[in-house]
C-alpha atoms as a PDB file:
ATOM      1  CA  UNK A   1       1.037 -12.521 -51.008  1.00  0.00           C
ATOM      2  CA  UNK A   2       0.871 -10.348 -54.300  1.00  0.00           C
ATOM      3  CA  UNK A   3      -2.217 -10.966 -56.349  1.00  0.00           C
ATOM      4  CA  UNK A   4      -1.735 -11.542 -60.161  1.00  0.00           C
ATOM      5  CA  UNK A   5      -2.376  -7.872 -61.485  1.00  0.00           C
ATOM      6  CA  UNK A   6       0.331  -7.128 -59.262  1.00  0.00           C
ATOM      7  CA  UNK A   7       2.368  -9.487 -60.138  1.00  0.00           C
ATOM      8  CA  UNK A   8       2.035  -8.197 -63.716  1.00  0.00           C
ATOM      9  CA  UNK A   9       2.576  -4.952 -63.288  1.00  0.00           C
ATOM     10  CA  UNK A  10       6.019  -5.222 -61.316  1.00  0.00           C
ATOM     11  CA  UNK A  11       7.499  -7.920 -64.062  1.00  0.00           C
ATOM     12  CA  UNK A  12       9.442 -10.837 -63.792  1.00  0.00           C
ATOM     13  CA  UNK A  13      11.523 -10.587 -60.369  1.00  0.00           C
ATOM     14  CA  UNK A  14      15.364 -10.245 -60.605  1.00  0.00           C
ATOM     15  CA  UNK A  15      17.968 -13.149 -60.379  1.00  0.00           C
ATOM     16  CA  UNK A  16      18.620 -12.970 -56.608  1.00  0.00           C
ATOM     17  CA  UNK A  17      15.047 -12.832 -55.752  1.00  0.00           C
ATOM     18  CA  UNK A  18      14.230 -15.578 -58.153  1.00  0.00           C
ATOM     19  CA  UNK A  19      17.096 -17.895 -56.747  1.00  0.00           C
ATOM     20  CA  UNK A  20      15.992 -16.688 -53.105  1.00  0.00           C
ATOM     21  CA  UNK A  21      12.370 -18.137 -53.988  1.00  0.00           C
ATOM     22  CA  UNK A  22      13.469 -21.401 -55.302  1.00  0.00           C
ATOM     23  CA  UNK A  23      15.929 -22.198 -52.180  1.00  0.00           C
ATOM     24  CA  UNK A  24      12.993 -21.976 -50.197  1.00  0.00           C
ATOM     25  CA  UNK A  25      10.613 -23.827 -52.078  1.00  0.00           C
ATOM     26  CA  UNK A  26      13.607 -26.370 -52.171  1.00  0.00           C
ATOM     27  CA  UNK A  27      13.975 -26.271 -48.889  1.00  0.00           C
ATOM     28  CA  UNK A  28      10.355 -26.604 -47.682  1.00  0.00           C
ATOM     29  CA  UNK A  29      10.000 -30.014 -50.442  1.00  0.00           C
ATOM     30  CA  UNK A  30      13.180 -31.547 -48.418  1.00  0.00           C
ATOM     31  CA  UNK A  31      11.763 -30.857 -44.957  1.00  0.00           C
ATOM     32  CA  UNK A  32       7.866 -32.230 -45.906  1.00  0.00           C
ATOM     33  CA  UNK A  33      10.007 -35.067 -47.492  1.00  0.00           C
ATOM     34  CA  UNK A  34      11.758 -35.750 -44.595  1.00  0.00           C
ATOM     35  CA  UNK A  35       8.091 -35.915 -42.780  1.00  0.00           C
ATOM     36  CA  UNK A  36       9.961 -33.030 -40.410  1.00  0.00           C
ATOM     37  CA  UNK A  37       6.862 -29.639 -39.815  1.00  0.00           C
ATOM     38  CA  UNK A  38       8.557 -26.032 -40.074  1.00  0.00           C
ATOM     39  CA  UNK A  39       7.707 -25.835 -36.368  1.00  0.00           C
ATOM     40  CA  UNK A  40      10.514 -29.183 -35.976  1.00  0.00           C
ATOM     41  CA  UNK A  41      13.827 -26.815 -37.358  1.00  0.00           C
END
């Protein structure tokens, strides 16, 4: 993981990166929802 400097330098990320990160945020809210662990898929 980046820390926030670097973050800062490098900018905002780009659309497909962006839309990458929130399909797996997404994806990891459905699984805890569905009480399922990462180590289940």
């Amino acid at each position: 993981m980046i820390d926030f400097d670097t973050y800062i330098k490098m900018g905002e990320p780009g659309g497909k990166e962006r839309a990458e990160a929130w399909k797996t945020a997404i994806d990891i809210v459905a699984t805890s929802q569905k009480g399922l662990s990462m180590t289940d898929m």
